[in-house]
PDB file of N, CA and C in Angstrom:
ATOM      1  N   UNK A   1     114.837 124.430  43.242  1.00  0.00           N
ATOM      2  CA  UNK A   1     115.942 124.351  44.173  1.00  0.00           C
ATOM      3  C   UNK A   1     115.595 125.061  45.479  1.00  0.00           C
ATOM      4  N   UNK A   2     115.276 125.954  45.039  1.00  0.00           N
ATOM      5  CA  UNK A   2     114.495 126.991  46.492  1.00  0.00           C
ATOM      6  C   UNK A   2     113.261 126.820  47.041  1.00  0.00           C
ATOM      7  N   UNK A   3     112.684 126.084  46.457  1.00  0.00           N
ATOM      8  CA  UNK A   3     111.596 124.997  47.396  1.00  0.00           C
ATOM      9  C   UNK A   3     112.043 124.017  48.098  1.00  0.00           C
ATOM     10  N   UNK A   4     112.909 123.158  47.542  1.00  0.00           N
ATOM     11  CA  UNK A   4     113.303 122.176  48.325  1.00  0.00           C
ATOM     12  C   UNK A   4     114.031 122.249  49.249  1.00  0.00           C
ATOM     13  N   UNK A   5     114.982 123.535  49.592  1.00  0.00           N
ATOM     14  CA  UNK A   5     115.367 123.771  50.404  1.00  0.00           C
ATOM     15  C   UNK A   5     114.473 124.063  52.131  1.00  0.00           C
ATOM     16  N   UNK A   6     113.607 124.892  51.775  1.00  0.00           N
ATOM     17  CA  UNK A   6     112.559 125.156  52.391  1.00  0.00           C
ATOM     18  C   UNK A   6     112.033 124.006  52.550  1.00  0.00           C
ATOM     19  N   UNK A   7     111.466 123.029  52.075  1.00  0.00           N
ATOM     20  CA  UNK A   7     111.116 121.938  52.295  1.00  0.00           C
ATOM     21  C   UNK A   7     111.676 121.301  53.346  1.00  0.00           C
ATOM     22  N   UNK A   8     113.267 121.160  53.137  1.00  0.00           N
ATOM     23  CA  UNK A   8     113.883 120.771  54.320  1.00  0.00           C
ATOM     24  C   UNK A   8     113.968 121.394  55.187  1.00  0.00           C
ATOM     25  N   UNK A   9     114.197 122.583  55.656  1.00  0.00           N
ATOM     26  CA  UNK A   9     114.178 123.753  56.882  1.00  0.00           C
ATOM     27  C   UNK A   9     112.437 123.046  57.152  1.00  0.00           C
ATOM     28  N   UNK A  10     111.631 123.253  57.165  1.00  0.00           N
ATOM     29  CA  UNK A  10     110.180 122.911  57.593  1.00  0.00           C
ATOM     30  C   UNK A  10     110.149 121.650  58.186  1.00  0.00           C
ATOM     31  N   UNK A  11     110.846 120.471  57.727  1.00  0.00           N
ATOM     32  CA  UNK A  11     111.043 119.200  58.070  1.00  0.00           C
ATOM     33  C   UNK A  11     112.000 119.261  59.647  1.00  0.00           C
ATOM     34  N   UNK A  12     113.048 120.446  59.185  1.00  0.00           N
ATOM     35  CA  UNK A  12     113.917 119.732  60.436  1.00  0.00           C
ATOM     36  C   UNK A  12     113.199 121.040  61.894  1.00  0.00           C
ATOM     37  N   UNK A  13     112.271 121.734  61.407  1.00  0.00           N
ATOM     38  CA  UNK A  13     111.792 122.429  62.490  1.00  0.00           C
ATOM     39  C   UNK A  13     110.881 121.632  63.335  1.00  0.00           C
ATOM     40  N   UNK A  14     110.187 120.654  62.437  1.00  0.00           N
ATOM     41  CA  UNK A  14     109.141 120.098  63.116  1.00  0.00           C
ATOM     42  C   UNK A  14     109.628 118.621  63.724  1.00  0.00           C
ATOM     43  N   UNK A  15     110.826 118.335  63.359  1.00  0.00           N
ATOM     44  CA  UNK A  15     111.148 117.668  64.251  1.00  0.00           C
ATOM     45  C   UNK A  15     111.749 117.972  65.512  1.00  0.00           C
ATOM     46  N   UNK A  16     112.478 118.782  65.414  1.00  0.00           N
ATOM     47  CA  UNK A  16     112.779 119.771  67.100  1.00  0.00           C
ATOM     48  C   UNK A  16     112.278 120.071  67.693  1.00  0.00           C
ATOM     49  N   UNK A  17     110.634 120.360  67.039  1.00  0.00           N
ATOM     50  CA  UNK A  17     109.629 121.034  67.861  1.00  0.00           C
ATOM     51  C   UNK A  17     108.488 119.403  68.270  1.00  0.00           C
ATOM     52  N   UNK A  18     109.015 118.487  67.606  1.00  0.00           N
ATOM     53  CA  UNK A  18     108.606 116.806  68.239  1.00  0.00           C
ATOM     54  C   UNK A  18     109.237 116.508  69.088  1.00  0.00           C
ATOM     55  N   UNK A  19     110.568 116.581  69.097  1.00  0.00           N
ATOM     56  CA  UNK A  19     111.491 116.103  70.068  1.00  0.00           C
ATOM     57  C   UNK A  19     111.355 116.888  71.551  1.00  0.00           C
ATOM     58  N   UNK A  20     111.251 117.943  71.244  1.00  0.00           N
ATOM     59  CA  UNK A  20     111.385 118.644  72.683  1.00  0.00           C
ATOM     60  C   UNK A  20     109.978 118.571  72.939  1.00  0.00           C
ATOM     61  N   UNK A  21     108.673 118.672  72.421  1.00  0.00           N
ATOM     62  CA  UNK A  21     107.290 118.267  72.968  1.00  0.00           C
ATOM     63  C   UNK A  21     107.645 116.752  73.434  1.00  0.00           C
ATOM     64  N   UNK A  22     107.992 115.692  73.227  1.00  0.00           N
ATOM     65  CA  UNK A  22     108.081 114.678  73.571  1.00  0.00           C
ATOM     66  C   UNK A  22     108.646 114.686  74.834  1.00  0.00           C
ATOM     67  N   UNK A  23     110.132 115.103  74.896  1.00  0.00           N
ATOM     68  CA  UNK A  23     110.878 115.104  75.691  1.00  0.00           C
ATOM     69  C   UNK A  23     110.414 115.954  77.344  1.00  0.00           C
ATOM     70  N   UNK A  24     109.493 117.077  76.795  1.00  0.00           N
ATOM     71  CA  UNK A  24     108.350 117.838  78.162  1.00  0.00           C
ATOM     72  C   UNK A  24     107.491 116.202  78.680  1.00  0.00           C
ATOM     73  N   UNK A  25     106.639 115.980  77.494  1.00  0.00           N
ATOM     74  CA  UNK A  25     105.385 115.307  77.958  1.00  0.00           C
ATOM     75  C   UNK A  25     106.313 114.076  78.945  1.00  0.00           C
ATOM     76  N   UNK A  26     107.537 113.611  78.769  1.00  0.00           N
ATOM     77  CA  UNK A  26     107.610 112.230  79.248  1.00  0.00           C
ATOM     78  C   UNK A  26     108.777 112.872  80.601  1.00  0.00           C
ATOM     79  N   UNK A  27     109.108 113.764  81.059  1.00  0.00           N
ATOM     80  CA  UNK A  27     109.454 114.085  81.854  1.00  0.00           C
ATOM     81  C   UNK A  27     108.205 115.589  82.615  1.00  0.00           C
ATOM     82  N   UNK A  28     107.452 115.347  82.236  1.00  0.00           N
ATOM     83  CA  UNK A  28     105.997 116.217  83.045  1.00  0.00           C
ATOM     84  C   UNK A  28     105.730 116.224  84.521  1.00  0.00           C
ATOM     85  N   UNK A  29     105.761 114.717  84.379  1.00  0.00           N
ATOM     86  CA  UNK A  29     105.531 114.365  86.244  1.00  0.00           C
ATOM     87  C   UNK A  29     106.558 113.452  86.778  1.00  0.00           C
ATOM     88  N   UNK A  30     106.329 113.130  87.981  1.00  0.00           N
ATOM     89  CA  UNK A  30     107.259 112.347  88.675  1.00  0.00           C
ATOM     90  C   UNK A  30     107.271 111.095  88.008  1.00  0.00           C
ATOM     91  N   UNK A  31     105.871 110.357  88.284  1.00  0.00           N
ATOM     92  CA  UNK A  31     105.647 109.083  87.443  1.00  0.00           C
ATOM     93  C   UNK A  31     106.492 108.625  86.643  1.00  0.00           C
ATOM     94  N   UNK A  32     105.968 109.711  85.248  1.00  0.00           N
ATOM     95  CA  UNK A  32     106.388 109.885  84.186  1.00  0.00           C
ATOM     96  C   UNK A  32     108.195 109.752  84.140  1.00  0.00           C
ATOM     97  N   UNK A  33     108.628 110.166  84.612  1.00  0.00           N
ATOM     98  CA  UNK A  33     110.092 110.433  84.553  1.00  0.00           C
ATOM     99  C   UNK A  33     110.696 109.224  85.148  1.00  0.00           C
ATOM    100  N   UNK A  34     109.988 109.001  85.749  1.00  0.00           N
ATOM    101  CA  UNK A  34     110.704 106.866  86.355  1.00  0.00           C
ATOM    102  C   UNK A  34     110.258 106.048  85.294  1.00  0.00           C
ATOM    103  N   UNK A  35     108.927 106.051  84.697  1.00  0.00           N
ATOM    104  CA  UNK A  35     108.549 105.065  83.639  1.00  0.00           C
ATOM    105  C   UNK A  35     109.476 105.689  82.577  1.00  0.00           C
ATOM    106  N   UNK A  36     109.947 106.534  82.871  1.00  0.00           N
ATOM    107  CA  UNK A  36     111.041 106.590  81.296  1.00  0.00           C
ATOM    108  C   UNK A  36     112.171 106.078  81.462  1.00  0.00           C
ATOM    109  N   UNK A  37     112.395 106.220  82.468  1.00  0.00           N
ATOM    110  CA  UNK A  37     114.008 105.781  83.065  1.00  0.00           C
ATOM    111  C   UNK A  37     113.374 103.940  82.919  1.00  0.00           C
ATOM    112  N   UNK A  38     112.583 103.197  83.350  1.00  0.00           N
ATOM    113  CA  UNK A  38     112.498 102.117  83.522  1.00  0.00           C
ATOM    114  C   UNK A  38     112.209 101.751  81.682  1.00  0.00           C
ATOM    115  N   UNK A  39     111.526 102.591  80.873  1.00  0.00           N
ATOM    116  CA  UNK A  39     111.615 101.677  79.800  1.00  0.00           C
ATOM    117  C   UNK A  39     112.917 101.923  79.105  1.00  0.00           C
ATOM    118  N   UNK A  40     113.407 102.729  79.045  1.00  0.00           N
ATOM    119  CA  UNK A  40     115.149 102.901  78.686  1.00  0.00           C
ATOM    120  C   UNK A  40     116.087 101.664  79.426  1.00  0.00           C
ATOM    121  N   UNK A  41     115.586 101.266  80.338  1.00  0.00           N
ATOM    122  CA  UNK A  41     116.492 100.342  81.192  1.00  0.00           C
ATOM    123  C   UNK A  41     115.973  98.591  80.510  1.00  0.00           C
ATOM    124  N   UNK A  42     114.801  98.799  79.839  1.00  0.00           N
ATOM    125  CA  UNK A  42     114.851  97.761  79.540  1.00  0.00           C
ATOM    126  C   UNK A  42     113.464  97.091  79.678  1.00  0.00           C
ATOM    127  N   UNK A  43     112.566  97.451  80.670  1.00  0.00           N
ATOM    128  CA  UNK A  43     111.487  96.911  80.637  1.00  0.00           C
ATOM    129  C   UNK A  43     110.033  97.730  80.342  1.00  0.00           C
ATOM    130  N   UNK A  44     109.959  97.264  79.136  1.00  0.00           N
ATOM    131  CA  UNK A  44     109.266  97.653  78.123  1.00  0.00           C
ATOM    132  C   UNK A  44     107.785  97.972  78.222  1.00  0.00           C
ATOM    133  N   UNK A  45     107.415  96.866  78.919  1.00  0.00           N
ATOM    134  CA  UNK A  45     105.874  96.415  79.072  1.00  0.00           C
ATOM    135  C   UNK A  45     105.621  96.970  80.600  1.00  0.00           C
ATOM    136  N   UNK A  46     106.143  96.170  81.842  1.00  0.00           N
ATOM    137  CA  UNK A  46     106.530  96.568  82.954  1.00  0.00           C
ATOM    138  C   UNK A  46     106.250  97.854  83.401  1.00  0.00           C
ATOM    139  N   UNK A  47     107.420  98.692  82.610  1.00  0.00           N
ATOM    140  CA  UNK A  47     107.519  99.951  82.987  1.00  0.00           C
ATOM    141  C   UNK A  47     105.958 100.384  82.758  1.00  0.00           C
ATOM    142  N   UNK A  48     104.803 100.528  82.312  1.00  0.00           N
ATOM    143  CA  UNK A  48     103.945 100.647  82.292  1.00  0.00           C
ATOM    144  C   UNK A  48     102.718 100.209  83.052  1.00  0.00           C
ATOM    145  N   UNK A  49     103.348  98.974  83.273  1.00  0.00           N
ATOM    146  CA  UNK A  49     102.379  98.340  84.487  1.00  0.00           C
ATOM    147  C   UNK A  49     102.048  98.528  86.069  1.00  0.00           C
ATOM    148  N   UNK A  50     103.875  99.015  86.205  1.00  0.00           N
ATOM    149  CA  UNK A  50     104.159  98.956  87.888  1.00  0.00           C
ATOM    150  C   UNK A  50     103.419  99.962  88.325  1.00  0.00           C
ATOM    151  N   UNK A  51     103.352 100.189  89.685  1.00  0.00           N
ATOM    152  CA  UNK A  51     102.999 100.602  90.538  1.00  0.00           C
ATOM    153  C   UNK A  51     103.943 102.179  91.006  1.00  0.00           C
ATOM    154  N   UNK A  52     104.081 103.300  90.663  1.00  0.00           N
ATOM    155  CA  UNK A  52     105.181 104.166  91.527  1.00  0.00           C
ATOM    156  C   UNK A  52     104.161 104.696  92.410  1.00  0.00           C
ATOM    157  N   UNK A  53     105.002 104.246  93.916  1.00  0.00           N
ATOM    158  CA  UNK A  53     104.734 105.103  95.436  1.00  0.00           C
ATOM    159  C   UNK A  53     106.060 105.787  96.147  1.00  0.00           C
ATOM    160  N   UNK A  54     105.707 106.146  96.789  1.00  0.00           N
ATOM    161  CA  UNK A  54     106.241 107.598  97.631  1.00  0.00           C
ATOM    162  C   UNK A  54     106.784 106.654  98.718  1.00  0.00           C
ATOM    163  N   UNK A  55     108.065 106.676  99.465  1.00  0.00           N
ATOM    164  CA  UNK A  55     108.394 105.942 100.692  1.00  0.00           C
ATOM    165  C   UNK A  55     107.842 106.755 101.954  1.00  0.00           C
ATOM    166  N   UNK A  56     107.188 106.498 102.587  1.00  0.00           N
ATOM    167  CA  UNK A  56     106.497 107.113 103.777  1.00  0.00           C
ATOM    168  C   UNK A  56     107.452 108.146 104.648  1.00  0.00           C
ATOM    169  N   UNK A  57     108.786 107.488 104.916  1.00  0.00           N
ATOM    170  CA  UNK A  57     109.947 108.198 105.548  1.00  0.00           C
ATOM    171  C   UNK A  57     111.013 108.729 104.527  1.00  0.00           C
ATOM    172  N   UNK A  58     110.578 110.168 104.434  1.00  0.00           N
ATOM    173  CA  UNK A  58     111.879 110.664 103.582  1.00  0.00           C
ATOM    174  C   UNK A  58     113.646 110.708 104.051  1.00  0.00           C
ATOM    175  N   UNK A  59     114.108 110.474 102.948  1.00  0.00           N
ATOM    176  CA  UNK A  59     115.664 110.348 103.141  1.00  0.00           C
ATOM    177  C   UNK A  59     116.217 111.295 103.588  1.00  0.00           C
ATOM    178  N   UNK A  60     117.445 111.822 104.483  1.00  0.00           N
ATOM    179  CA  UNK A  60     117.810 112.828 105.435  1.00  0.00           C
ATOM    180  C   UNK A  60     118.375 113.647 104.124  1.00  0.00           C
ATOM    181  N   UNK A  61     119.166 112.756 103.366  1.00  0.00           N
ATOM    182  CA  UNK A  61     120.222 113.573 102.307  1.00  0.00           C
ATOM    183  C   UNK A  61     119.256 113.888 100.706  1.00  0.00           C
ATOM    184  N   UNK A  62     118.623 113.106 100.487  1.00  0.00           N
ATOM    185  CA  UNK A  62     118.044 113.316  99.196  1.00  0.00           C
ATOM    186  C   UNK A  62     116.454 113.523  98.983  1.00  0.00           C
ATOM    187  N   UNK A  63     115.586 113.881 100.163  1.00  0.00           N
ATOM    188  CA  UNK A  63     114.426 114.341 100.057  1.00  0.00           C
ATOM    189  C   UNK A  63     113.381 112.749 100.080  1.00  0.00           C
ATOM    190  N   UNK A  64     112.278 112.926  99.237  1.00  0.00           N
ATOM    191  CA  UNK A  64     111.319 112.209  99.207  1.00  0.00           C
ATOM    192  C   UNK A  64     111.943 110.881  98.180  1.00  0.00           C
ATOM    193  N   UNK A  65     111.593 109.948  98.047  1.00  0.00           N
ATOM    194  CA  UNK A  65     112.362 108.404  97.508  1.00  0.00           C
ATOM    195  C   UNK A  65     110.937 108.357  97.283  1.00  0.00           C
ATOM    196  N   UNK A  66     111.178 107.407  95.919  1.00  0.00           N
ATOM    197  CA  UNK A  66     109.459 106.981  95.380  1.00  0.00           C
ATOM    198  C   UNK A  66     110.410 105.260  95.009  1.00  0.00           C
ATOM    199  N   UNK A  67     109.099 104.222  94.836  1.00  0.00           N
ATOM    200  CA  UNK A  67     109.764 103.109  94.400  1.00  0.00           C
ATOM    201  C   UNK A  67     108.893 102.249  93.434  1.00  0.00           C
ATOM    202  N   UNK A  68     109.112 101.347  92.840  1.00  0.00           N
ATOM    203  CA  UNK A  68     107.980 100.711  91.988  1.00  0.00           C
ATOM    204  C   UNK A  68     107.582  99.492  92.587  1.00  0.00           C
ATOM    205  N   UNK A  69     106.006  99.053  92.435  1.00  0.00           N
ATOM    206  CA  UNK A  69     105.606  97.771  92.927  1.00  0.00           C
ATOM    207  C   UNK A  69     104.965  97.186  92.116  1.00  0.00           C
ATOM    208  N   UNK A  70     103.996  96.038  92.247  1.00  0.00           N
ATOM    209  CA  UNK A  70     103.188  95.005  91.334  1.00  0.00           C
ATOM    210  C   UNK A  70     103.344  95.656  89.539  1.00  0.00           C
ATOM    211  N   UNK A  71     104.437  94.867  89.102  1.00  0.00           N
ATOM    212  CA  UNK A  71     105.748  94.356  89.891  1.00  0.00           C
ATOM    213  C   UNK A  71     107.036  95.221  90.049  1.00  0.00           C
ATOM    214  N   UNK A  72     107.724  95.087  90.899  1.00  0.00           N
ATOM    215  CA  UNK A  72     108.717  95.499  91.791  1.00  0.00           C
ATOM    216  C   UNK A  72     109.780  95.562  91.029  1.00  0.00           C
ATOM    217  N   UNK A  73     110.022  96.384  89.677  1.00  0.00           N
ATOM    218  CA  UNK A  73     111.143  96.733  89.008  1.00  0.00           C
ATOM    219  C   UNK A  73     112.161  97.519  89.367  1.00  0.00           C
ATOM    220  N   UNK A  74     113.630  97.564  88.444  1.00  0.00           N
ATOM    221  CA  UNK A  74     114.340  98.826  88.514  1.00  0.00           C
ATOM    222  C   UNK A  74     114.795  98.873  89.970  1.00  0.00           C
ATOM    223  N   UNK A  75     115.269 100.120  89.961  1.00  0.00           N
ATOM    224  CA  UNK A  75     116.103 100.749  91.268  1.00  0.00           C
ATOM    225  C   UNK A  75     115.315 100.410  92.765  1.00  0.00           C
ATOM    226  N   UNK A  76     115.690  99.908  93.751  1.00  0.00           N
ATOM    227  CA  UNK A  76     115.252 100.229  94.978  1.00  0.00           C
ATOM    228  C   UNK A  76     114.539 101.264  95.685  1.00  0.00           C
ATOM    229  N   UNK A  77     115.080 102.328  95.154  1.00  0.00           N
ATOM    230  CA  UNK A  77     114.556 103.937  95.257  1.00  0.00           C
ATOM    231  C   UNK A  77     114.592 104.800  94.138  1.00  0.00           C
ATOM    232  N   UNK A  78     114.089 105.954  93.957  1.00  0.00           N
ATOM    233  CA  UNK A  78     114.363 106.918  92.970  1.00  0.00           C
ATOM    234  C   UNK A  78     114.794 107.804  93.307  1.00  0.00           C
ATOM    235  N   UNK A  79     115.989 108.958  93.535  1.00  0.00           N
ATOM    236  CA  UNK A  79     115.404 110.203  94.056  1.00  0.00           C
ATOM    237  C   UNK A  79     115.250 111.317  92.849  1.00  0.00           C
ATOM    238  N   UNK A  80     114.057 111.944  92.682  1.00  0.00           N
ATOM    239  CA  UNK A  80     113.898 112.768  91.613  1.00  0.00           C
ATOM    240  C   UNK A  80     113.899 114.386  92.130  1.00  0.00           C
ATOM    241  N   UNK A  81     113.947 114.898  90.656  1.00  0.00           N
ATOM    242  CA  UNK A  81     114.454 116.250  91.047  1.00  0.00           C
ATOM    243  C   UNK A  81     114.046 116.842  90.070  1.00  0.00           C
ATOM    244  N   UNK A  82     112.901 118.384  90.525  1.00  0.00           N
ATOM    245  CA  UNK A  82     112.682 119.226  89.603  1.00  0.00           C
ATOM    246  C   UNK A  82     113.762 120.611  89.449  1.00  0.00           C
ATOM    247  N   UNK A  83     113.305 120.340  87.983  1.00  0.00           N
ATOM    248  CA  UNK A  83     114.522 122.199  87.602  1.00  0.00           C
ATOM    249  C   UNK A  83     113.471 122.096  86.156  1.00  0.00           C
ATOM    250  N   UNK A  84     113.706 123.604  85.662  1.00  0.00           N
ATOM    251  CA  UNK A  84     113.021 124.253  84.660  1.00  0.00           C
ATOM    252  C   UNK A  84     113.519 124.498  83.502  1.00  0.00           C
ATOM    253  N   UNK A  85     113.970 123.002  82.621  1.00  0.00           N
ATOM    254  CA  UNK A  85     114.414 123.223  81.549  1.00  0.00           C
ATOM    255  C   UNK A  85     114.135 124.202  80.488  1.00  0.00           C
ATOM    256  N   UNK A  86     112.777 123.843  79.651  1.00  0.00           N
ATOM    257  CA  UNK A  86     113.155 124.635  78.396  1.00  0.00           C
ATOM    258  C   UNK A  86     111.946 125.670  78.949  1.00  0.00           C
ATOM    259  N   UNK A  87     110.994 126.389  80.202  1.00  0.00           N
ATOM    260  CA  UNK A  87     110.743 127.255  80.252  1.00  0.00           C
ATOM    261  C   UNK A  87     110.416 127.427  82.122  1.00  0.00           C
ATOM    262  N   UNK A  88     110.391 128.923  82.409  1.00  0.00           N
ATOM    263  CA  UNK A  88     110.648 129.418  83.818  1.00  0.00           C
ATOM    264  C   UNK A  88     109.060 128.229  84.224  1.00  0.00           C
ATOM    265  N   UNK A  89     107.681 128.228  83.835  1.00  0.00           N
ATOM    266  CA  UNK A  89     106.873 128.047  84.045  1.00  0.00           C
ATOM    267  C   UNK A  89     106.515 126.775  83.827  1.00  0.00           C
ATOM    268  N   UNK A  90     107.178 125.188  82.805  1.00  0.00           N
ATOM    269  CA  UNK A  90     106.811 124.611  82.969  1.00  0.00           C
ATOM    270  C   UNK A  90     107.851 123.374  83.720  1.00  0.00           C
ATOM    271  N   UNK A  91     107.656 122.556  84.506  1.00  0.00           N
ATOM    272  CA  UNK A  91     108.742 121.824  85.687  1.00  0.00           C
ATOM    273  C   UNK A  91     108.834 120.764  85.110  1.00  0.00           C
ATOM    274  N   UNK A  92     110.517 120.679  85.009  1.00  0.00           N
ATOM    275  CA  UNK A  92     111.183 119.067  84.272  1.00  0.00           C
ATOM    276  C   UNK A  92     111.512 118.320  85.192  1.00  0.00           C
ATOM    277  N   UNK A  93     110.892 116.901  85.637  1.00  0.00           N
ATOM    278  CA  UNK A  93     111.396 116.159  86.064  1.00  0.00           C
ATOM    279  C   UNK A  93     112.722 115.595  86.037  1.00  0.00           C
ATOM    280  N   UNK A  94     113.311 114.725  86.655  1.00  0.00           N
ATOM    281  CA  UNK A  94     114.557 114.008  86.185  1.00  0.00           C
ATOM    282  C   UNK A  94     115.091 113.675  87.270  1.00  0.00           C
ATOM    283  N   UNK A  95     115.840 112.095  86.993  1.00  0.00           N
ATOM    284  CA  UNK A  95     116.204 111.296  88.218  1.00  0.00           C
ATOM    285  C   UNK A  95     117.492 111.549  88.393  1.00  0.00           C
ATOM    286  N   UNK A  96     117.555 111.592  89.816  1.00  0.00           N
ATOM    287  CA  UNK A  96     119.203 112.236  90.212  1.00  0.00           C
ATOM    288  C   UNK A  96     119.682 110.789  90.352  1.00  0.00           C
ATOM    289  N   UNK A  97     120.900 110.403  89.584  1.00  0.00           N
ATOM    290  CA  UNK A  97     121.580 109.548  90.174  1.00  0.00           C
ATOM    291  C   UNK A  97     122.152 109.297  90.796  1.00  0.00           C
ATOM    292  N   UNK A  98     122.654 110.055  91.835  1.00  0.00           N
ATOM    293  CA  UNK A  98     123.052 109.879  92.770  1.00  0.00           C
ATOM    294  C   UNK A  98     122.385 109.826  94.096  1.00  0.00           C
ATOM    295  N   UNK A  99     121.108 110.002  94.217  1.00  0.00           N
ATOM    296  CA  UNK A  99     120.643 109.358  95.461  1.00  0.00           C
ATOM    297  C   UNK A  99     119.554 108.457  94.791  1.00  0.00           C
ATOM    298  N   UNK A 100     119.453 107.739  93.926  1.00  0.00           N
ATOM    299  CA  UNK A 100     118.973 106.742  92.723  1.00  0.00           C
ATOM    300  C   UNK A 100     120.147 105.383  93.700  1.00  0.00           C
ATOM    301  N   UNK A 101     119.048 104.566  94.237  1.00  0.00           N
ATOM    302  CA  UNK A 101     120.134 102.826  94.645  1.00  0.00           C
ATOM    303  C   UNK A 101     119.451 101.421  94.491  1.00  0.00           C
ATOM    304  N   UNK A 102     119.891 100.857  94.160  1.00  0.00           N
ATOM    305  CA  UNK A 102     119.948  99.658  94.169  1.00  0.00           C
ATOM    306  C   UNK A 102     119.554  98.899  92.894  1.00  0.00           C
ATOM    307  N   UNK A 103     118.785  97.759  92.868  1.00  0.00           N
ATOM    308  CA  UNK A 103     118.580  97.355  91.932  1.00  0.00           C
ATOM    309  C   UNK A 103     119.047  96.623  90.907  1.00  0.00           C
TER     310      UNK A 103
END
């Protein structure tokens, strides 16, 4: 009985400690954090293929805009935004939706 308990405590640690390694690696970089948003949205294959660039002229209100090309999925723009989720030292991406248009 007291093994199996333990058994389960070990199981559900290492999945928390999957989930949140996952959840770093796919919000790591900028890239990264649009190809997640684009395969959540639906395109599966795509999201892997496109192209993310930087718009040459940054936006007055929301900083730097990145967009996807060959091929030209998803949102019109992105605007992304770092903050320091689960530590001071490593930087979480993540797309602000609100200066996030079109599409």
């Amino acid at each position: 009985m007291k093994c199996r308990s333990i058994k389960i405590i070990l199981i559900c640690i290492i999945i928390m400690v999957g989930y949140i390694g996952v959840d770093i690696f796919t919000h790591s970089t900028i890239e990264r954090a649009i190809r997640t948003d684009l395969f959540f949205r639906g395109y599966f294959i795509k999201a892997f293929e496109t192209e993310v660039c930087k718009r040459p002229i940054p936006d007055q209100q929301y900083g730097t805009l990145y967009f996807c090309k060959n091929p030209g999925i998803g949102p019109d723009s992105y605007s992304v935004v770092k903050k320091y989720k689960y530590s001071k030292k490593i930087p979480y991406w993540y797309i602000n939706i609100a200066g996030t248009g079109g599409g």
